[in-house]
Each structure stands twice: as structure tokens, then as C-alpha cells.
PDB file of N, CA and C in Angstrom:
ATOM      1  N   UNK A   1     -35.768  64.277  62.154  1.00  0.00           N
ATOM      2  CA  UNK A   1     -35.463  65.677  62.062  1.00  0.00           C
ATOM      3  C   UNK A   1     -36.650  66.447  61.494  1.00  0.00           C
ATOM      4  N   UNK A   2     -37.443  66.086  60.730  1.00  0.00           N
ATOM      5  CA  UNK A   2     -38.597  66.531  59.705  1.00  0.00           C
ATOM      6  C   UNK A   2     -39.766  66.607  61.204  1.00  0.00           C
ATOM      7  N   UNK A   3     -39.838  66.019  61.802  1.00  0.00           N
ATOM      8  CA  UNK A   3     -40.799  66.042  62.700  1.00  0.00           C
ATOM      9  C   UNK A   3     -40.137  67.073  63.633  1.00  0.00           C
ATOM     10  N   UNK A   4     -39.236  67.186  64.184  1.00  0.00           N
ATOM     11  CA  UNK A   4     -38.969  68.382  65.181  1.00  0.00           C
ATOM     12  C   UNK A   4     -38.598  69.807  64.734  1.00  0.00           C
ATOM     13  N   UNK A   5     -38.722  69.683  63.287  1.00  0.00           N
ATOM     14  CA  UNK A   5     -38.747  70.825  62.260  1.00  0.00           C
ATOM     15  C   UNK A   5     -40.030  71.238  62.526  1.00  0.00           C
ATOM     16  N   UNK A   6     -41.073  70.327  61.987  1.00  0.00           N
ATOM     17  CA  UNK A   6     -42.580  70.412  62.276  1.00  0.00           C
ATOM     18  C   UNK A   6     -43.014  71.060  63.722  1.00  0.00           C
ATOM     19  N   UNK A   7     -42.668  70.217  64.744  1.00  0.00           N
ATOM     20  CA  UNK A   7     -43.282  70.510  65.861  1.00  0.00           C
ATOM     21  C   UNK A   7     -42.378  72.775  66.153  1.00  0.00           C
ATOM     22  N   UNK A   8     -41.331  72.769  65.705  1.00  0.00           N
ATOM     23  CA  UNK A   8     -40.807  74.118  65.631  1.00  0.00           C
ATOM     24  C   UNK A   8     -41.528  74.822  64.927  1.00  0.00           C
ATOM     25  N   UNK A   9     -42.089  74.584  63.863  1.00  0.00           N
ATOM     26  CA  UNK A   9     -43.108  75.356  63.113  1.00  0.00           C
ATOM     27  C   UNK A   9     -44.110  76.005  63.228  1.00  0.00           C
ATOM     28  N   UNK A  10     -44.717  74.667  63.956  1.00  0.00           N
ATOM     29  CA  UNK A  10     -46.331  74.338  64.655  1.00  0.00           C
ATOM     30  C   UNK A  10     -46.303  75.537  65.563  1.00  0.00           C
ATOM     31  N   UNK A  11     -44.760  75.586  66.544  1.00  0.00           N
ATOM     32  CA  UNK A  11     -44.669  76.583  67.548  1.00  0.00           C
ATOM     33  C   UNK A  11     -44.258  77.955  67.233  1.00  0.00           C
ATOM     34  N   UNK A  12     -43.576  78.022  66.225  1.00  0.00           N
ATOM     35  CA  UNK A  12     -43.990  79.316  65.298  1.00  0.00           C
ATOM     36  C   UNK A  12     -44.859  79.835  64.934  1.00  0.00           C
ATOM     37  N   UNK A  13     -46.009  79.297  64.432  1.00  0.00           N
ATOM     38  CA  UNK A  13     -47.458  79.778  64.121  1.00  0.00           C
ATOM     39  C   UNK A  13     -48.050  79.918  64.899  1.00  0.00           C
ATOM     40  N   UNK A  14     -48.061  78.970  66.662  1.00  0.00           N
ATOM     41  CA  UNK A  14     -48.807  79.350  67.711  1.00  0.00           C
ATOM     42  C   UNK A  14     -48.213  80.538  68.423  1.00  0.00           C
ATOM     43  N   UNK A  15     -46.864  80.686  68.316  1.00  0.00           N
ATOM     44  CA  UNK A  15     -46.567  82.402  68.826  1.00  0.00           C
ATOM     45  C   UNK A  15     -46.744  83.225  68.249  1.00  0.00           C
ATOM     46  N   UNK A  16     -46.642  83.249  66.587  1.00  0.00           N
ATOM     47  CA  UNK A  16     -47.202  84.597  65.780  1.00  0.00           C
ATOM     48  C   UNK A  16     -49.085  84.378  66.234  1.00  0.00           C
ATOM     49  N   UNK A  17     -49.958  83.622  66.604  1.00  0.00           N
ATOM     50  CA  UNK A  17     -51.064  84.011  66.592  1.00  0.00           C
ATOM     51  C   UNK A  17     -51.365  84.639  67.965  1.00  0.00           C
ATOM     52  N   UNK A  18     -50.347  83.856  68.571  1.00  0.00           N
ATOM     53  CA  UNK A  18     -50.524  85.056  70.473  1.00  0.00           C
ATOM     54  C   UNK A  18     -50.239  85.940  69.980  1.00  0.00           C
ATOM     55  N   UNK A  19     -49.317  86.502  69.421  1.00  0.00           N
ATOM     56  CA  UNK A  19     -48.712  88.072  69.651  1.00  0.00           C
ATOM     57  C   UNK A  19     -50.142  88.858  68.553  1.00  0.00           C
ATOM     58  N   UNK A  20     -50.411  88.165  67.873  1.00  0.00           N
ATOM     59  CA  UNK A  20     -52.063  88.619  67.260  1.00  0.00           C
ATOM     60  C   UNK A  20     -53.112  88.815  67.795  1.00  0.00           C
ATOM     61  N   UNK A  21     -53.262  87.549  68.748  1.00  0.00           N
ATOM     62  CA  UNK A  21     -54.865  87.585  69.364  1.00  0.00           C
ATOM     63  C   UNK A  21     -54.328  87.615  71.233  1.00  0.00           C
ATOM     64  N   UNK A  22     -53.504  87.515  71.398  1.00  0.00           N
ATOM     65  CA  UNK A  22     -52.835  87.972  72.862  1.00  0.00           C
ATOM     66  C   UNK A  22     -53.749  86.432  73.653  1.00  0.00           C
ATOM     67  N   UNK A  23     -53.312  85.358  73.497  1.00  0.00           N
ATOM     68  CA  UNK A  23     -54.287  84.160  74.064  1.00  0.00           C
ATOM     69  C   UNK A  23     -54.078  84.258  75.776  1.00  0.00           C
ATOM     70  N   UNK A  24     -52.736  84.608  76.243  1.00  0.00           N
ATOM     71  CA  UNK A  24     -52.918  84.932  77.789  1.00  0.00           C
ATOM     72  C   UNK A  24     -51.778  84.518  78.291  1.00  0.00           C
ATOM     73  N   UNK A  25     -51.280  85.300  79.485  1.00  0.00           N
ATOM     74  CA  UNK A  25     -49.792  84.779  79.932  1.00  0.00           C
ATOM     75  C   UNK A  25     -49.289  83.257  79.692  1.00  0.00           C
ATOM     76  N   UNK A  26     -50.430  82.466  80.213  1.00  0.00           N
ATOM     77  CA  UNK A  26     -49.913  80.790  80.628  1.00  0.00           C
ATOM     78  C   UNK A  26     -49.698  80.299  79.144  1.00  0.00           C
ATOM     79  N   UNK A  27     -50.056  80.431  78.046  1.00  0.00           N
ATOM     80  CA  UNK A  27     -49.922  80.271  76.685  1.00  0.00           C
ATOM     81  C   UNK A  27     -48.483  80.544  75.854  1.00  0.00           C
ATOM     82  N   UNK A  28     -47.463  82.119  76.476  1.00  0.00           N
ATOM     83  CA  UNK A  28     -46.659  82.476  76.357  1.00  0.00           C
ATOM     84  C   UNK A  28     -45.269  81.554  77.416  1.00  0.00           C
ATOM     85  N   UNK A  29     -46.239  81.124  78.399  1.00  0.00           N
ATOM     86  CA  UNK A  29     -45.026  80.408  79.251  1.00  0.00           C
ATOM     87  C   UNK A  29     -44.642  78.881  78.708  1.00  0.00           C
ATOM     88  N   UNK A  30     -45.793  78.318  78.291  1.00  0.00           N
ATOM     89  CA  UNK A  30     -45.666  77.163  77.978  1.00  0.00           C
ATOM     90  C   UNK A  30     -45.012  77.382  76.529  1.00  0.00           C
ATOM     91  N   UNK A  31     -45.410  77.933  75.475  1.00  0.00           N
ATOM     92  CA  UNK A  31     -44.616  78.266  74.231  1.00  0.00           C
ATOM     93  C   UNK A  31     -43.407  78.285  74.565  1.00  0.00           C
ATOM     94  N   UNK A  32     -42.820  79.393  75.027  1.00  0.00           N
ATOM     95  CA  UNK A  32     -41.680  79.607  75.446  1.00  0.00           C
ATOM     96  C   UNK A  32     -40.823  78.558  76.176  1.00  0.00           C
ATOM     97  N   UNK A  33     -41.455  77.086  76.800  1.00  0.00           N
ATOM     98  CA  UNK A  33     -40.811  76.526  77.414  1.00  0.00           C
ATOM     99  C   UNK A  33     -40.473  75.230  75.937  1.00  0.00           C
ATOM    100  N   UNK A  34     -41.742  75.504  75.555  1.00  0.00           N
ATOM    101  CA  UNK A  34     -41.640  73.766  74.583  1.00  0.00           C
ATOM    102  C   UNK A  34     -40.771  73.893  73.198  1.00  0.00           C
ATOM    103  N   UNK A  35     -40.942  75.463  73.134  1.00  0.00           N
ATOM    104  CA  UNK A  35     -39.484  76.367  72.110  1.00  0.00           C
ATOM    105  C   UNK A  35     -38.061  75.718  72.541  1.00  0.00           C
ATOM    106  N   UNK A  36     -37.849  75.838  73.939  1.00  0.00           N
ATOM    107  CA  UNK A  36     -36.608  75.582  74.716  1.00  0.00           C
ATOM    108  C   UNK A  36     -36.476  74.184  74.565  1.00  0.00           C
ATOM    109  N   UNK A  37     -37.403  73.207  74.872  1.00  0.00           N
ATOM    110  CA  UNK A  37     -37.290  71.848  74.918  1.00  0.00           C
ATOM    111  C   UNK A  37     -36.982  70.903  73.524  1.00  0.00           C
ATOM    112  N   UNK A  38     -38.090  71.645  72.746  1.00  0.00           N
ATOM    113  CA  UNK A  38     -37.713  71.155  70.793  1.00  0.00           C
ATOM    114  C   UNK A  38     -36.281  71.669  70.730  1.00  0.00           C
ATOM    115  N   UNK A  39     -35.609  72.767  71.459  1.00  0.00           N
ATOM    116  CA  UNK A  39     -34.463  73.579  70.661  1.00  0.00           C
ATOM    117  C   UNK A  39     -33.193  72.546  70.998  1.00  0.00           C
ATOM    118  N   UNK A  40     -33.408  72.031  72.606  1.00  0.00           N
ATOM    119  CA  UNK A  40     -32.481  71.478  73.363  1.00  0.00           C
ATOM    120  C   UNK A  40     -32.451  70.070  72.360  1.00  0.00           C
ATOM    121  N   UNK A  41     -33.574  69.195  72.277  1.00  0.00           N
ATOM    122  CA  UNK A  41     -33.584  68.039  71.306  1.00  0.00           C
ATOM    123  C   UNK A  41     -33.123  68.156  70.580  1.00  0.00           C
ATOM    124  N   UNK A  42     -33.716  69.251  69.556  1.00  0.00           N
ATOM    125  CA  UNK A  42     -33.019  69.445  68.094  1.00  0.00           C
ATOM    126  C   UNK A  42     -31.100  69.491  68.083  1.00  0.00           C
ATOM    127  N   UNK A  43     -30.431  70.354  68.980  1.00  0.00           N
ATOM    128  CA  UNK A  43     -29.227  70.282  69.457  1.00  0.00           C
ATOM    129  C   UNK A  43     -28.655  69.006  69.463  1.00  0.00           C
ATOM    130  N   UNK A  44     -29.305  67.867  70.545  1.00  0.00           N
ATOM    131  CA  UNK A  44     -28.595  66.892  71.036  1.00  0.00           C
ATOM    132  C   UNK A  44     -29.051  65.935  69.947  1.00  0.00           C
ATOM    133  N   UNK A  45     -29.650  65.842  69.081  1.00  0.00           N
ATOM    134  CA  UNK A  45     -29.677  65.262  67.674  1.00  0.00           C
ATOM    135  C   UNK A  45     -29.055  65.381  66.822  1.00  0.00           C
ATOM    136  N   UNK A  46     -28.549  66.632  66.711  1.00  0.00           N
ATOM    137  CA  UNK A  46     -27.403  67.218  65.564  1.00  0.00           C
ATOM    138  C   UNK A  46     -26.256  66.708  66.278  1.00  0.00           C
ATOM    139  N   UNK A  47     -25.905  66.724  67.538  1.00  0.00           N
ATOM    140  CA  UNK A  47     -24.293  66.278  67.985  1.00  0.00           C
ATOM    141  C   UNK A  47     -24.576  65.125  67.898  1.00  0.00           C
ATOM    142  N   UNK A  48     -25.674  64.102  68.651  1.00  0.00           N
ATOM    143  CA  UNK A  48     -25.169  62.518  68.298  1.00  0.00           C
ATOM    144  C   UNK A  48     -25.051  62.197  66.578  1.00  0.00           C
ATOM    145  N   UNK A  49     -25.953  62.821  65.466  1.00  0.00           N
ATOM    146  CA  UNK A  49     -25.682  62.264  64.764  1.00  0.00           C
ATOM    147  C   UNK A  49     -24.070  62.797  64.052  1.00  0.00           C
ATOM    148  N   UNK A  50     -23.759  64.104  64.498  1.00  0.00           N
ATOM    149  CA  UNK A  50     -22.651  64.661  64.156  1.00  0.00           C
ATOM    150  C   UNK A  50     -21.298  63.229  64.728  1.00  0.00           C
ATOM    151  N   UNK A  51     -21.424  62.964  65.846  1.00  0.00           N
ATOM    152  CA  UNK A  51     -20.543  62.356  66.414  1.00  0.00           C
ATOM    153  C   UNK A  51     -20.720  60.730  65.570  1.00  0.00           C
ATOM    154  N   UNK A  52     -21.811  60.289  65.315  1.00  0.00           N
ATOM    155  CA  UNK A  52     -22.007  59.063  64.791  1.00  0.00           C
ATOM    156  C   UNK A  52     -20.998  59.183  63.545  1.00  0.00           C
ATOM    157  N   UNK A  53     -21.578  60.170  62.752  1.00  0.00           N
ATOM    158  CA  UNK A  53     -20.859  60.244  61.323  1.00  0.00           C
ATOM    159  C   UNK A  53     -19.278  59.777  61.180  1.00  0.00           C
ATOM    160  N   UNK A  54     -18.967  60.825  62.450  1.00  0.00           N
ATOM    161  CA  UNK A  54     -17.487  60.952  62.716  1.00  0.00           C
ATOM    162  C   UNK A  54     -16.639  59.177  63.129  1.00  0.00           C
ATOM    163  N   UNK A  55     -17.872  58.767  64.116  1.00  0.00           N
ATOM    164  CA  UNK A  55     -17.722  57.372  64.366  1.00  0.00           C
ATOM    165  C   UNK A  55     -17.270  56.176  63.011  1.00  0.00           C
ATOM    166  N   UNK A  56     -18.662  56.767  62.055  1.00  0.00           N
ATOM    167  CA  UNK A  56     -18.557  55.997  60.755  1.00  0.00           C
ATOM    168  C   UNK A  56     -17.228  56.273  59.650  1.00  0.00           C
ATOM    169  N   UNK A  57     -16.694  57.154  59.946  1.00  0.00           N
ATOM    170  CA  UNK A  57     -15.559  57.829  59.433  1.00  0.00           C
ATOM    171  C   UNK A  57     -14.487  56.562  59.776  1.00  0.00           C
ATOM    172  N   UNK A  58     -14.024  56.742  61.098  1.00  0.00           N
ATOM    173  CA  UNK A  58     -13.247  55.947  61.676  1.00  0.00           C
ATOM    174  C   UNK A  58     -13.165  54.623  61.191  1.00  0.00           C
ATOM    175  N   UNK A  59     -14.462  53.577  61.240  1.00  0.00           N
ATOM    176  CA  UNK A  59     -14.796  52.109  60.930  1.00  0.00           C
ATOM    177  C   UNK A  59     -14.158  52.673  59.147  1.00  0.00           C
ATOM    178  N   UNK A  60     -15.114  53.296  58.162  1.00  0.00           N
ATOM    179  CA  UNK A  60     -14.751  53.136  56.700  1.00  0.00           C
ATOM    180  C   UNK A  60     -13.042  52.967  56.826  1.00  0.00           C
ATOM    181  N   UNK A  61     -12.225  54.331  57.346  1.00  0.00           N
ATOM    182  CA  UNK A  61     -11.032  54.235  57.462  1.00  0.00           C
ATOM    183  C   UNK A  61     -10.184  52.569  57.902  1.00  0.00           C
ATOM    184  N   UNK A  62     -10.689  52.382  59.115  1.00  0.00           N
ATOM    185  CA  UNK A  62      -9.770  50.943  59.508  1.00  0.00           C
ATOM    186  C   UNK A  62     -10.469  49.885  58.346  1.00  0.00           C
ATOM    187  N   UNK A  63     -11.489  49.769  57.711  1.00  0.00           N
ATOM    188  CA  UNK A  63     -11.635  49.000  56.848  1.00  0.00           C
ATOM    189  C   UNK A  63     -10.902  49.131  55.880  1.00  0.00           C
ATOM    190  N   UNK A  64     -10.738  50.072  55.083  1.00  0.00           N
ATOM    191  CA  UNK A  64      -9.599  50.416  54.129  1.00  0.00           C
ATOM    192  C   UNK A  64      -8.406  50.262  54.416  1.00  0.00           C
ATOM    193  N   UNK A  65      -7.697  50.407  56.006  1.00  0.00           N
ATOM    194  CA  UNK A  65      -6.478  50.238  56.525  1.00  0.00           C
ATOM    195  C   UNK A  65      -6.218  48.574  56.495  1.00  0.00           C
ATOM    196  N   UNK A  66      -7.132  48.247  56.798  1.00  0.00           N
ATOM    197  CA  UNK A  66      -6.958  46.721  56.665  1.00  0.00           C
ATOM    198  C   UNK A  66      -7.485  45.964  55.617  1.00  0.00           C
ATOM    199  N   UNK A  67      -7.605  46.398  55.305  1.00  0.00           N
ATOM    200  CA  UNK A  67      -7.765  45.770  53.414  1.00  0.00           C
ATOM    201  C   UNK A  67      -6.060  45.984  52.313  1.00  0.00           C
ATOM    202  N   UNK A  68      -5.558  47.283  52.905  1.00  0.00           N
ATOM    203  CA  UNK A  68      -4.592  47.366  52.571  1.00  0.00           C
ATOM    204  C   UNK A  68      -3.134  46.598  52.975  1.00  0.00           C
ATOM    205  N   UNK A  69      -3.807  46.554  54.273  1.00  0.00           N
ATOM    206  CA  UNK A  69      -2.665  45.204  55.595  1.00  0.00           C
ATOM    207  C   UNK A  69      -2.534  43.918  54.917  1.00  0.00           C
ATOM    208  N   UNK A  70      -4.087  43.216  54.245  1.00  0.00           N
ATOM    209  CA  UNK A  70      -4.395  42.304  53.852  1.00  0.00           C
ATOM    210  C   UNK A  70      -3.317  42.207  52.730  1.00  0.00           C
ATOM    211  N   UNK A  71      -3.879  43.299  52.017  1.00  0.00           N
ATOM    212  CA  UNK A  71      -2.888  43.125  50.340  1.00  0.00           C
ATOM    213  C   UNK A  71      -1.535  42.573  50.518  1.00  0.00           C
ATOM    214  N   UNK A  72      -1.081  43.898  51.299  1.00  0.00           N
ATOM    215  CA  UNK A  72       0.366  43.617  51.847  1.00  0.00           C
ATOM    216  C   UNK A  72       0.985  42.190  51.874  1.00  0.00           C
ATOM    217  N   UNK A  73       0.540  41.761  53.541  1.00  0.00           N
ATOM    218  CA  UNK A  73       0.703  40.691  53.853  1.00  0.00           C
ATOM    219  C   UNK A  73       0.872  39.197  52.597  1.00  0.00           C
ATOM    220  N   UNK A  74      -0.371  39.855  51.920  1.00  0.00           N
ATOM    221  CA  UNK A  74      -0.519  38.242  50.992  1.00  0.00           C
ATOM    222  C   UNK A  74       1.121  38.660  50.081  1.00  0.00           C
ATOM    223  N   UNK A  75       1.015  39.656  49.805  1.00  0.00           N
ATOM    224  CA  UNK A  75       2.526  40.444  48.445  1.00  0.00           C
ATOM    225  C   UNK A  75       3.787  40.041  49.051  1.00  0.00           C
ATOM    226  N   UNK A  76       3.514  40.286  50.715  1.00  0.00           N
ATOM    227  CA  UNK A  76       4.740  38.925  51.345  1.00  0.00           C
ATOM    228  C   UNK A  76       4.810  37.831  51.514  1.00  0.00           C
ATOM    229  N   UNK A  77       3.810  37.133  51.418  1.00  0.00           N
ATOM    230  CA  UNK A  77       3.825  35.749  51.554  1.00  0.00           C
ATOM    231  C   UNK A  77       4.509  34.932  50.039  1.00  0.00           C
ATOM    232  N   UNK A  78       3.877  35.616  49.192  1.00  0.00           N
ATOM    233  CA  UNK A  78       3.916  35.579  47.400  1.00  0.00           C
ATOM    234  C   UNK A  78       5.556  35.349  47.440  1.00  0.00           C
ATOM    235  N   UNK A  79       6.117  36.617  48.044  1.00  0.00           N
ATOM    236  CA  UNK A  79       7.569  37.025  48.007  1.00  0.00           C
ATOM    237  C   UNK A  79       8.564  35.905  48.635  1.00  0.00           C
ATOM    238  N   UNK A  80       8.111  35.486  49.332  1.00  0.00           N
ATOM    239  CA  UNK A  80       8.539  34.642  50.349  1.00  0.00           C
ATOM    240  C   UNK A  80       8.512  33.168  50.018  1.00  0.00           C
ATOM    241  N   UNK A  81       7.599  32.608  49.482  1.00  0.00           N
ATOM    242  CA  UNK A  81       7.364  31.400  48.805  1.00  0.00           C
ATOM    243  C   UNK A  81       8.605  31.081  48.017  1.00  0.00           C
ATOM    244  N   UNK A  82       9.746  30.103  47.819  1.00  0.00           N
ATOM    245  CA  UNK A  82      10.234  29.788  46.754  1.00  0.00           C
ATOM    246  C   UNK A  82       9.572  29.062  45.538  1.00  0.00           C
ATOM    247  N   UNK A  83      10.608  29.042  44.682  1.00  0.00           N
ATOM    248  CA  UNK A  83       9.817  28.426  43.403  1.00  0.00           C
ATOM    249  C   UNK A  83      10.674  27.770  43.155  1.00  0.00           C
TER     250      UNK A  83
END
């Protein structure tokens, strides 16, 4: 993420110096495209890791669900045992 922060930056400072020194149409097209391309990445980085998280959510949960199954189960077996 720190790097496509960077490379957004990088492209921040190269459009504030066009709109300064006017470097020439093909300069503004390509900016404008690699703006679009970092923006689209940056996006589909935030949803996979958004969706991962959500993923990791799920696993912590059934681990806890079944740790609790576990307990259970043994608290019946205990129960069940005569003495």
C-alpha cells in the first residue's frame, strides 16, 4: 500500500509541475492515464484485502465455534460415564 501511495504522489508532483511548466499534451495523457491505473489498483487492493479480513473473521469465528463443540462434547462424555 506504501508503494502505491508513493507512486500516487510521485504523480501528484508530476501534475502540479505540468500545470507549472505546461511539459505538453502527451505528458497530461499519460498522467492522467497512470492516475486511473494506480487508482483502479489501489481500489482492487482495498476490496481483496477488505474481503480477506472478512474471510479471517469467519475461520477465528468457526475456531471458537468449535472449541466450544469440543468443550461441550467432552462435558457429555464426563456426564455420561458412570462411576
Amino acid at each position: 500500500m506504501l508503494v502505491w501511495c508513493g507512486v500516487l504522489f510521485f504523480l501528484g508532483i508530476a501534475a502540479f509541475t505540468d500545470s507549472l511548466f505546461t511539459f505538453g499534451e502527451i505528458f497530461r495523457r499519460v498522467n492522467s492515464v497512470l492516475f486511473m491505473l494506480v487508482s483502479l489498483g489501489l481500489l482492487i487492493r482495498v476490496s481483496t484485502k477488505k474481503r480477506m479480513r472478512v474471510i479471517e473473521g469467519y475461520v477465528e469465528r468457526i475456531a471458537v465455534l468449535e472449541k466450544r463443540l469440543e468443550e461441550l462434547t467432552r462435558k457429555e462424555r464426563k456426564a455420561e460415564v458412570p462411576h
